[in-house]
N, C-alpha and C. Protein backbone atom coordinates (compact mmCIF):
# COMPACT_ATOMS: atom_id res chain seq x y z
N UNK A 1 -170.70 2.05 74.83
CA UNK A 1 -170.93 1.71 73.46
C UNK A 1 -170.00 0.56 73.11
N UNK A 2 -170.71 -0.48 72.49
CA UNK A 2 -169.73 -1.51 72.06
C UNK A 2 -168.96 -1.38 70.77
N UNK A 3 -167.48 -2.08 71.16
CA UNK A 3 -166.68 -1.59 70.10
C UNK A 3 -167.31 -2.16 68.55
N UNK A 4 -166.57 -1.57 67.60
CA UNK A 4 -167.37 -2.10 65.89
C UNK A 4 -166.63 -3.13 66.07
N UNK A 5 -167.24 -4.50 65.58
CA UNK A 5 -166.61 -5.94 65.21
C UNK A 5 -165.71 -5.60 63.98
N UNK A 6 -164.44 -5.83 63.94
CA UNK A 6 -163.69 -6.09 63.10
C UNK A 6 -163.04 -4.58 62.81
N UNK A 7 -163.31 -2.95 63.86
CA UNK A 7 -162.88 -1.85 63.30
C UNK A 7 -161.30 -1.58 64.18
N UNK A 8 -160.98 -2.74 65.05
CA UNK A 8 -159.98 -2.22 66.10
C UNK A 8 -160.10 -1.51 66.89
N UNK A 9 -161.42 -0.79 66.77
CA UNK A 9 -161.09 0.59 68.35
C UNK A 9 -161.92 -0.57 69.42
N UNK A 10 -161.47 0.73 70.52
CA UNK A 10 -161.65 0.11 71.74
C UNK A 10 -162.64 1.48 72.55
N UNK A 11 -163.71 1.27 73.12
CA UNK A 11 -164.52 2.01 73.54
C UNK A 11 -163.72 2.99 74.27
N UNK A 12 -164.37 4.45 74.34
CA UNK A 12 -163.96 5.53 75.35
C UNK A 12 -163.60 4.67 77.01
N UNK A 13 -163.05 5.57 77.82
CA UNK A 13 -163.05 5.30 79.13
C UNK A 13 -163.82 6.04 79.47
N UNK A 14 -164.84 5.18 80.38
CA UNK A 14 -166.12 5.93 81.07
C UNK A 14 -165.82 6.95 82.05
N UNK A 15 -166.20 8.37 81.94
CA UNK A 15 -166.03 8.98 83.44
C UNK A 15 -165.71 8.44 84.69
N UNK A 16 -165.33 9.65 85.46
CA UNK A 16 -164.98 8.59 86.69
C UNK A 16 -166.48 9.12 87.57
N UNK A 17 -167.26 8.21 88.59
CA UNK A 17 -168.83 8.53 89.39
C UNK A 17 -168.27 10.09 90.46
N UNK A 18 -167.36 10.11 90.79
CA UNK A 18 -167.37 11.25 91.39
C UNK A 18 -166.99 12.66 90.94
N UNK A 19 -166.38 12.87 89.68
CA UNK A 19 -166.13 14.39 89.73
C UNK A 19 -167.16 14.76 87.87
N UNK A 20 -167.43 13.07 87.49
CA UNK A 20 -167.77 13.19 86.39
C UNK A 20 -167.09 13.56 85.08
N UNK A 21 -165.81 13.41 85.29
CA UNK A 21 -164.95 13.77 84.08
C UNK A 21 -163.52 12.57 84.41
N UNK A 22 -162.67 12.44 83.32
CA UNK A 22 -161.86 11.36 83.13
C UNK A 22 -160.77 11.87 84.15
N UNK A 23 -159.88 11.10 84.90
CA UNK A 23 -158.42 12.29 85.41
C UNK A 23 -157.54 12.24 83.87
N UNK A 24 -156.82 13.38 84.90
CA UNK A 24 -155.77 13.74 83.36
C UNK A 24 -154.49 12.98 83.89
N UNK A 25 -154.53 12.42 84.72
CA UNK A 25 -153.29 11.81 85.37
C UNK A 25 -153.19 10.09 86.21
N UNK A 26 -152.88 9.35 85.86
CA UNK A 26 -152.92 8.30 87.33
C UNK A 26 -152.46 8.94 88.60
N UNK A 27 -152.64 8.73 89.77
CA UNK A 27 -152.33 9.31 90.79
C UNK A 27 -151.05 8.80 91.01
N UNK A 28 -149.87 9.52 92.23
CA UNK A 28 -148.80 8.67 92.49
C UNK A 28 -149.05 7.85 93.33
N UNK A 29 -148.13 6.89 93.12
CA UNK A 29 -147.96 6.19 94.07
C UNK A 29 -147.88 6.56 95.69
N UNK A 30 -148.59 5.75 96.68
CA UNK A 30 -148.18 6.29 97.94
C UNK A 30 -147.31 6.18 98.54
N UNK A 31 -146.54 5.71 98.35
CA UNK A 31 -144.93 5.73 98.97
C UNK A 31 -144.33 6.56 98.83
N UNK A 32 -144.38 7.04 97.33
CA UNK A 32 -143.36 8.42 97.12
C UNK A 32 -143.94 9.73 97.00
N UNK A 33 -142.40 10.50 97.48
CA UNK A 33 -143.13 11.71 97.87
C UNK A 33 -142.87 12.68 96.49
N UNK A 34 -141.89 12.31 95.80
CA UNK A 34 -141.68 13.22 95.10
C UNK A 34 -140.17 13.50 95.57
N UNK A 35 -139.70 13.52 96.59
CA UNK A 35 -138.70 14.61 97.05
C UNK A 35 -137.50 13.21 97.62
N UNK A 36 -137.05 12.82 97.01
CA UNK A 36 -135.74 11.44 97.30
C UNK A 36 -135.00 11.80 98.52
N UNK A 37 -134.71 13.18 98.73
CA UNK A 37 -134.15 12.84 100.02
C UNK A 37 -134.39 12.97 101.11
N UNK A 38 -135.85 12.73 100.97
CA UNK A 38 -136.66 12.50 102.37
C UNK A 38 -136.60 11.03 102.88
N UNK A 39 -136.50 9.91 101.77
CA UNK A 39 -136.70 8.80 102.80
C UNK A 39 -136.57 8.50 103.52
N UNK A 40 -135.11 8.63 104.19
CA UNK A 40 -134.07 8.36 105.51
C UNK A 40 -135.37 8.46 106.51
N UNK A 41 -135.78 9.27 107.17
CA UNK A 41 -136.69 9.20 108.29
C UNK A 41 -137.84 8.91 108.29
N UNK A 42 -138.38 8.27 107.33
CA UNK A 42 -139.49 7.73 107.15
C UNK A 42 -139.48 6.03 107.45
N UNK A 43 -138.40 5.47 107.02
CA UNK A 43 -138.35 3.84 107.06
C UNK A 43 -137.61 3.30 108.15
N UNK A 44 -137.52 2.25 108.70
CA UNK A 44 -136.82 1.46 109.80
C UNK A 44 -135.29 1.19 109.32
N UNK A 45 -135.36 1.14 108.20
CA UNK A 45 -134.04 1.13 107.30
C UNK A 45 -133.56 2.06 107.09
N UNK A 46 -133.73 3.05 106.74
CA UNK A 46 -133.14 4.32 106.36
C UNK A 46 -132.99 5.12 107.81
N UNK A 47 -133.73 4.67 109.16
CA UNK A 47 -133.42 5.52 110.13
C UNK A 47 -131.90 4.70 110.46
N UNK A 48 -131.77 3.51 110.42
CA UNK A 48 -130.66 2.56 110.76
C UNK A 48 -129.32 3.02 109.84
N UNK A 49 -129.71 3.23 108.81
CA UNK A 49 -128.46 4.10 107.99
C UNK A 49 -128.14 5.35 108.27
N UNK A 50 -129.04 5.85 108.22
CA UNK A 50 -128.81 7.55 108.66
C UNK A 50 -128.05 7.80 110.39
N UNK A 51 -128.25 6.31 110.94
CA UNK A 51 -128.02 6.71 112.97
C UNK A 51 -126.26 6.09 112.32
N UNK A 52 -126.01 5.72 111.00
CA UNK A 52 -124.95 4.69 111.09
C UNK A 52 -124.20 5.88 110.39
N UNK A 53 -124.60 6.62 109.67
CA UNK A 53 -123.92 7.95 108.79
C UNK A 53 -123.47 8.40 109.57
N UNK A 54 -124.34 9.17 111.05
CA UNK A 54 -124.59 10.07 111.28
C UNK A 54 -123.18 9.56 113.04
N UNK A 55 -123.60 8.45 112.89
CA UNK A 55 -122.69 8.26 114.51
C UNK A 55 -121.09 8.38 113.80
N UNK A 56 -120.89 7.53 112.63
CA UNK A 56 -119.61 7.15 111.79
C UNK A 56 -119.24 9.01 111.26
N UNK A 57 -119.86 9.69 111.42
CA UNK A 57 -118.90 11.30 110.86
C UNK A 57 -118.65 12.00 112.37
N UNK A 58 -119.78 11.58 113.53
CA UNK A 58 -119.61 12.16 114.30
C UNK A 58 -117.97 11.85 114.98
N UNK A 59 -117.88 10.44 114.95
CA UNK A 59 -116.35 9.72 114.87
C UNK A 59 -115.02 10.03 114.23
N UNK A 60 -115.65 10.38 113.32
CA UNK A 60 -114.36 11.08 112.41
C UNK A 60 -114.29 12.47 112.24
N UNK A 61 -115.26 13.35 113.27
CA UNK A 61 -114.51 14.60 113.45
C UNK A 61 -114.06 14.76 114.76
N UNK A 62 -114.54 13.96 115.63
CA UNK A 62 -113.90 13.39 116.94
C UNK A 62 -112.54 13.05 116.33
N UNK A 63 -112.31 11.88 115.93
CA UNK A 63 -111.02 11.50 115.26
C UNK A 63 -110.28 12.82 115.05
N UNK A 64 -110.33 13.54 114.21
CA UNK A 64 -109.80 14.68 113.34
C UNK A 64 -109.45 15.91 114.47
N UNK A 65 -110.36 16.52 115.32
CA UNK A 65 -110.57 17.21 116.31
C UNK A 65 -110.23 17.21 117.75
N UNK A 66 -110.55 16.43 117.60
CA UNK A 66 -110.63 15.85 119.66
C UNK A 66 -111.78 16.46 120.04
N UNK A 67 -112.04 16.02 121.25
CA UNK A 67 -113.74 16.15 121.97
C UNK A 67 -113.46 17.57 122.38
N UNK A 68 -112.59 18.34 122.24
CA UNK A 68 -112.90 19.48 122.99
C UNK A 68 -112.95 20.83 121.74
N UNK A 69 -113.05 20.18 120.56
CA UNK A 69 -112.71 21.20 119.22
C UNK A 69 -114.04 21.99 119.31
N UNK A 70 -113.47 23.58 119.18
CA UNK A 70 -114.64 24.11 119.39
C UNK A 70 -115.60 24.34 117.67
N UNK A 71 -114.54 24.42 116.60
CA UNK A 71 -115.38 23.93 115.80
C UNK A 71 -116.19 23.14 115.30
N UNK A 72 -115.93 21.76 115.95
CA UNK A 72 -116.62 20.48 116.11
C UNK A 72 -118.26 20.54 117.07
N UNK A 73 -118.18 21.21 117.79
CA UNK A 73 -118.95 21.21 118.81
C UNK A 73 -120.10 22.67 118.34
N UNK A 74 -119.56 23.87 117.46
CA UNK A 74 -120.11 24.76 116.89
C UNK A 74 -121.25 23.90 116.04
N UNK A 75 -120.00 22.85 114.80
CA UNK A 75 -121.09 22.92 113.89
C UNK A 75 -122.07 21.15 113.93
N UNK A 76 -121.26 20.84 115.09
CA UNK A 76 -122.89 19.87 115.56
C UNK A 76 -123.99 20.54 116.14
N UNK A 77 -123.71 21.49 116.43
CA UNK A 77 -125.37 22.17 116.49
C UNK A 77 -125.78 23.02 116.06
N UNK A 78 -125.06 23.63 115.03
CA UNK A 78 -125.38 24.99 114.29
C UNK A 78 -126.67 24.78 113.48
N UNK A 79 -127.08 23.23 112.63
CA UNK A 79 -128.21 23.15 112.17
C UNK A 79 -129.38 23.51 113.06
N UNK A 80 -129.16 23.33 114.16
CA UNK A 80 -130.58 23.98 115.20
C UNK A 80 -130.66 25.24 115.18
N UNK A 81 -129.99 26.02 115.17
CA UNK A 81 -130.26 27.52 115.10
C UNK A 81 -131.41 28.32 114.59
N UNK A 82 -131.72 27.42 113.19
CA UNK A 82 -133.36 27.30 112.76
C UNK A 82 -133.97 27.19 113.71
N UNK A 83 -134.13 26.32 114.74
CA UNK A 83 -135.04 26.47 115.54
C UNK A 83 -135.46 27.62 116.48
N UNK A 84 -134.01 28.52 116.79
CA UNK A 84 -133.97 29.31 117.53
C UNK A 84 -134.93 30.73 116.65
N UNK A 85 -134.86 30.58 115.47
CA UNK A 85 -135.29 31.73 114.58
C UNK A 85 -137.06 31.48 114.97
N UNK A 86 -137.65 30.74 115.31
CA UNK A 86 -138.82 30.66 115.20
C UNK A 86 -139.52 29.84 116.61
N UNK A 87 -138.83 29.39 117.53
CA UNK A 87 -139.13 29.47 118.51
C UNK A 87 -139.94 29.93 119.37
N UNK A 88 -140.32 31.28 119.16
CA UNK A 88 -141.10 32.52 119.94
C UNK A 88 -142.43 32.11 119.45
N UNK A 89 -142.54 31.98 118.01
CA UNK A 89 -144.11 32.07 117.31
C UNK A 89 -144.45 30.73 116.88
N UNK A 90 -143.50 29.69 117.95
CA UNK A 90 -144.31 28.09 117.63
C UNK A 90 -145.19 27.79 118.20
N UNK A 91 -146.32 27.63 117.51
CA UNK A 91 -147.67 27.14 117.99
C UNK A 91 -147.35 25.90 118.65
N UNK A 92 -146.91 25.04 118.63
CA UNK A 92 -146.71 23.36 118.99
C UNK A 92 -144.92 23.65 118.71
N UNK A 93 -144.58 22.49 119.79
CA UNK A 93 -143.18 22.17 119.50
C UNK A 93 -143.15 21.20 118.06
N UNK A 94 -143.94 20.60 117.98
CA UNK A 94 -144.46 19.79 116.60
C UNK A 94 -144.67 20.45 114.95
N UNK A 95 -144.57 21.94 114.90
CA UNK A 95 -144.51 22.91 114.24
C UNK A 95 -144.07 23.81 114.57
N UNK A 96 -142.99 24.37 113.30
CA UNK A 96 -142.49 25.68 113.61
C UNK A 96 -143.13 26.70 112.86
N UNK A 97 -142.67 27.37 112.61
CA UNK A 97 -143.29 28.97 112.16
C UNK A 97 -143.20 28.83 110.41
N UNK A 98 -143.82 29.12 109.67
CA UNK A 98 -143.58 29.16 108.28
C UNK A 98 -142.34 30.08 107.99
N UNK A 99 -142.19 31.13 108.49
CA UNK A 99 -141.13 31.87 108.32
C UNK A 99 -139.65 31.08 108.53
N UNK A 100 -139.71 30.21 109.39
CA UNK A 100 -138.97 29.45 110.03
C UNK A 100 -138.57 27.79 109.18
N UNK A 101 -139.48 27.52 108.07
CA UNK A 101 -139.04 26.22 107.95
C UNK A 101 -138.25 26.46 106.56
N UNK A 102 -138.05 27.56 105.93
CA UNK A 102 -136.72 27.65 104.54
C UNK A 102 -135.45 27.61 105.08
N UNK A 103 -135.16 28.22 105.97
CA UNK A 103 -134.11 28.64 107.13
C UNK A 103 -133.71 26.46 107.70
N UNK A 104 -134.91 26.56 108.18
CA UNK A 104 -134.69 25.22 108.98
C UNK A 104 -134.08 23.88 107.72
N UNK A 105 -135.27 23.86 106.83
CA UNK A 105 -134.57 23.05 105.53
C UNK A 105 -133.35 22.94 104.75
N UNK A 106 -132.71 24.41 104.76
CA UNK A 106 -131.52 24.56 104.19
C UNK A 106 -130.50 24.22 105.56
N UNK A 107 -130.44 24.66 106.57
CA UNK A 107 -129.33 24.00 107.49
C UNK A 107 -129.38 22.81 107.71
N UNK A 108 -130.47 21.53 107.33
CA UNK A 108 -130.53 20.13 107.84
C UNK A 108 -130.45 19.38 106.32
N UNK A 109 -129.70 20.76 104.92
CA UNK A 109 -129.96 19.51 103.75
C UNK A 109 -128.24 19.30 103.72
N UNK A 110 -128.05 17.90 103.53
CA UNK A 110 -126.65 17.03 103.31
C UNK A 110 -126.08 18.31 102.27
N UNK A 111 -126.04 19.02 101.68
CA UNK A 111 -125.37 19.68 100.66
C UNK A 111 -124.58 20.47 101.70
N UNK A 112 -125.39 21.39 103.17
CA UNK A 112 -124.63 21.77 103.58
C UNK A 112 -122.76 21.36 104.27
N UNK A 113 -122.91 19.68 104.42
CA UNK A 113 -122.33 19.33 104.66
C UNK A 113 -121.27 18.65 103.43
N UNK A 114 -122.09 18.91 102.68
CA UNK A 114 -121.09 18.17 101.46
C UNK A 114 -120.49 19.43 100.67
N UNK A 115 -120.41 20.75 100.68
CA UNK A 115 -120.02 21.79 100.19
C UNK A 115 -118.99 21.80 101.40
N UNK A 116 -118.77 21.78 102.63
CA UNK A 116 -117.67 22.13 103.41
C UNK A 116 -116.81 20.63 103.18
N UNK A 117 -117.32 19.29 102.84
CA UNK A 117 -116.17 18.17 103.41
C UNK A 117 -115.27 18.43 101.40
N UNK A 118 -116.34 19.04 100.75
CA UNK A 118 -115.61 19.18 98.89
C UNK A 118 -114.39 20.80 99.56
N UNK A 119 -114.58 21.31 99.92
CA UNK A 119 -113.85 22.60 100.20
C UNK A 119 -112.90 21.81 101.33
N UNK A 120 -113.06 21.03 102.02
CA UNK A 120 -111.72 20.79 102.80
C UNK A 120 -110.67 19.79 102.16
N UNK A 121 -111.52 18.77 100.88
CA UNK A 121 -110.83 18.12 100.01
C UNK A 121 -109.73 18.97 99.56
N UNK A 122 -110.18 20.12 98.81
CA UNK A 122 -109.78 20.63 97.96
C UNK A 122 -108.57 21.48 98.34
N UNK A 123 -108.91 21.73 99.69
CA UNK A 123 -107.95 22.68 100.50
C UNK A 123 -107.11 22.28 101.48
N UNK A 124 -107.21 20.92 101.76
CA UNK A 124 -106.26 20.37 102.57
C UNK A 124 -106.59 21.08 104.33
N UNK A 125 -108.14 21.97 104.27
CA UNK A 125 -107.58 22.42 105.81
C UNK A 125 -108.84 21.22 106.55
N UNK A 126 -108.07 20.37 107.67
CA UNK A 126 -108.78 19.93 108.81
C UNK A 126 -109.84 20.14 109.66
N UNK A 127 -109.96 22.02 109.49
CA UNK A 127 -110.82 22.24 110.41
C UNK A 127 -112.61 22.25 109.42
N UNK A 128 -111.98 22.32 107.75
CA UNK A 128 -113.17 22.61 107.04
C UNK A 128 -113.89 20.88 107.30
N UNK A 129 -113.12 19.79 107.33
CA UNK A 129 -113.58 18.38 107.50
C UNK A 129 -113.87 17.98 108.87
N UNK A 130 -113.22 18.61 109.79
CA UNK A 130 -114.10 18.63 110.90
C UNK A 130 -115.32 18.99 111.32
N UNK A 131 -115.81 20.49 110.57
CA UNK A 131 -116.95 20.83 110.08
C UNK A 131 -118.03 20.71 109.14
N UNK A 132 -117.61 19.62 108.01
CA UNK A 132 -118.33 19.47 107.57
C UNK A 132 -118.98 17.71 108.06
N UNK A 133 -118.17 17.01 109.38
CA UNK A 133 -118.32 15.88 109.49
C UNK A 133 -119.53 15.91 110.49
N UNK A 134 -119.24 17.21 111.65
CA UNK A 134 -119.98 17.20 112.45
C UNK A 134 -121.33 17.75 111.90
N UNK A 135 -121.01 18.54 110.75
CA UNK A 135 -122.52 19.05 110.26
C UNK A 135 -123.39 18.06 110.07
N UNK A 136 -122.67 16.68 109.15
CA UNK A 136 -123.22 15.86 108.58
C UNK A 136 -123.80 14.46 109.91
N UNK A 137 -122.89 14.91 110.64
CA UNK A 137 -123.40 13.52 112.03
C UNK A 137 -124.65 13.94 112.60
N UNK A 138 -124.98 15.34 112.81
CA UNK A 138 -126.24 15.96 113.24
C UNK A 138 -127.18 15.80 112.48
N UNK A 139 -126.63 15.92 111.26
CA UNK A 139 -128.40 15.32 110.09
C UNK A 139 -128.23 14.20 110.28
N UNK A 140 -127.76 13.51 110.28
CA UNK A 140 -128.22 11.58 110.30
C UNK A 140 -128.63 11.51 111.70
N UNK A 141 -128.44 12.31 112.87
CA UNK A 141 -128.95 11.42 113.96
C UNK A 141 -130.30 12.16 114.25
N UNK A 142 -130.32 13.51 113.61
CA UNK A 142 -132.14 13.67 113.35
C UNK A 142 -132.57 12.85 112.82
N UNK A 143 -132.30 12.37 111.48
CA UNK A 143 -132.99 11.49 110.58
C UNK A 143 -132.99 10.18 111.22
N UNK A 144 -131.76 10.05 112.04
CA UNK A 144 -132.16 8.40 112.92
C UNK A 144 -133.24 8.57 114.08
N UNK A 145 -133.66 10.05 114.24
CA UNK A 145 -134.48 10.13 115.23
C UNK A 145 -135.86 10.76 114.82
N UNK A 146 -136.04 9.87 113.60
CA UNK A 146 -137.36 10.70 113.13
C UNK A 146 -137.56 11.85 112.61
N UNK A 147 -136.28 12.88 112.66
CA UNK A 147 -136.39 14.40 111.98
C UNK A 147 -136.22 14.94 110.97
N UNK A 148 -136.99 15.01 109.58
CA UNK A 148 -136.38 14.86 108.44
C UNK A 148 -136.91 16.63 108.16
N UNK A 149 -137.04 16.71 106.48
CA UNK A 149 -137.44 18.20 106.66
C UNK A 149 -138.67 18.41 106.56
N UNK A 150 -139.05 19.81 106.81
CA UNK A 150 -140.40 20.39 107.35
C UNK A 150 -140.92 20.82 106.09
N UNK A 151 -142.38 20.31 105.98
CA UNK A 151 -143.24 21.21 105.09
C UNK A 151 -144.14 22.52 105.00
N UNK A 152 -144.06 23.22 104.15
CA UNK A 152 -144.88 24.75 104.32
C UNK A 152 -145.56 24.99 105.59
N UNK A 153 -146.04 24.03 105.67
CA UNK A 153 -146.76 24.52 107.07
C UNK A 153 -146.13 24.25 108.54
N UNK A 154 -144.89 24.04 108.53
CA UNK A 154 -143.73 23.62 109.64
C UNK A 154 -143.84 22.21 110.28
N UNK A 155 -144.66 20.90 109.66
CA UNK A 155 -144.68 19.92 110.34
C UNK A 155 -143.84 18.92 109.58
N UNK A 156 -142.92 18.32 110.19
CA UNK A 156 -141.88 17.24 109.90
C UNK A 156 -142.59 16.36 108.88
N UNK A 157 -142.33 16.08 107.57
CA UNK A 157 -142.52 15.16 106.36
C UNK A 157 -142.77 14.13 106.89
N UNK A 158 -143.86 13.08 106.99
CA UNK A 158 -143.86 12.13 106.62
C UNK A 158 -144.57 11.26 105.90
């Protein structure tokens, strides 16, 4: 319908041909996911930061520790342990178990590592910043290696 000359409105927006009704929303954008701290393993850039996070803490609990600290060496791989929980009932190494990816998400999110390096601030003990460095060198060199976190259905975000 054409607008009235001289009334200011501006015609309805026509349906859309496929569902036959208007959306209630613009769609998002495809780039974003919604979830900010997923990017790291998605971009060529963010894997290059995350291998640069992730080598630079592994260094400084080396530094702090020495190569033979067994807390150092605990909690660079303690984030995998998720994997061990669901292992048995992985359909694909490419998916883990639904039971398996809350478990897996919470040991690979930076908070874990940023709640132990704020508690070793605070406390002056070495071994809590040794642990929270190595926690944090293991998430950046997943994320430099493509491994970010898993969605409901256990397949790596991207």
């Amino acid at each position: 319908m054409p607008p009235n000359p001289g009334s200011g409105t501006v015609p309805p927006v026509a349906p859309t041909a496929s569902r036959g009704r208007v959306p209630d929303r613009a769609p998002a954008p495809a780039h974003w996911s919604g979830a900010p701290a997923t990017w790291a393993h998605r971009h060529p850039a963010g894997r290059a930061v995350s291998l640069a996070v992730g080598l630079s803490a592994l260094g400084g609990a080396v530094a702090l520790g020495g190569t033979r600290d067994k807390v150092l060496w605990f909690c660079a791989v303690a984030p995998d342990t998720a994997l061990l929980i669901g292992i048995a009932g992985a359909p694909t190494w490419h998916r883990m178990p639904s039971y398996a990816v809350r478990p897996y998400n919470l040991l690979h999110s930076p908070a874990v590592p940023a709640v132990l390096l704020t508690a070793a601030a605070l406390t002056g003990r070495r071994r809590l910043a040794v642990a929270g460095l190595a926690w944090l060198g293991h998430i950046g060199w997943d994320r430099a290696c493509g491994y970010g976190p898993r969605d409901a259905a256990g397949h790596v975000t991207r």
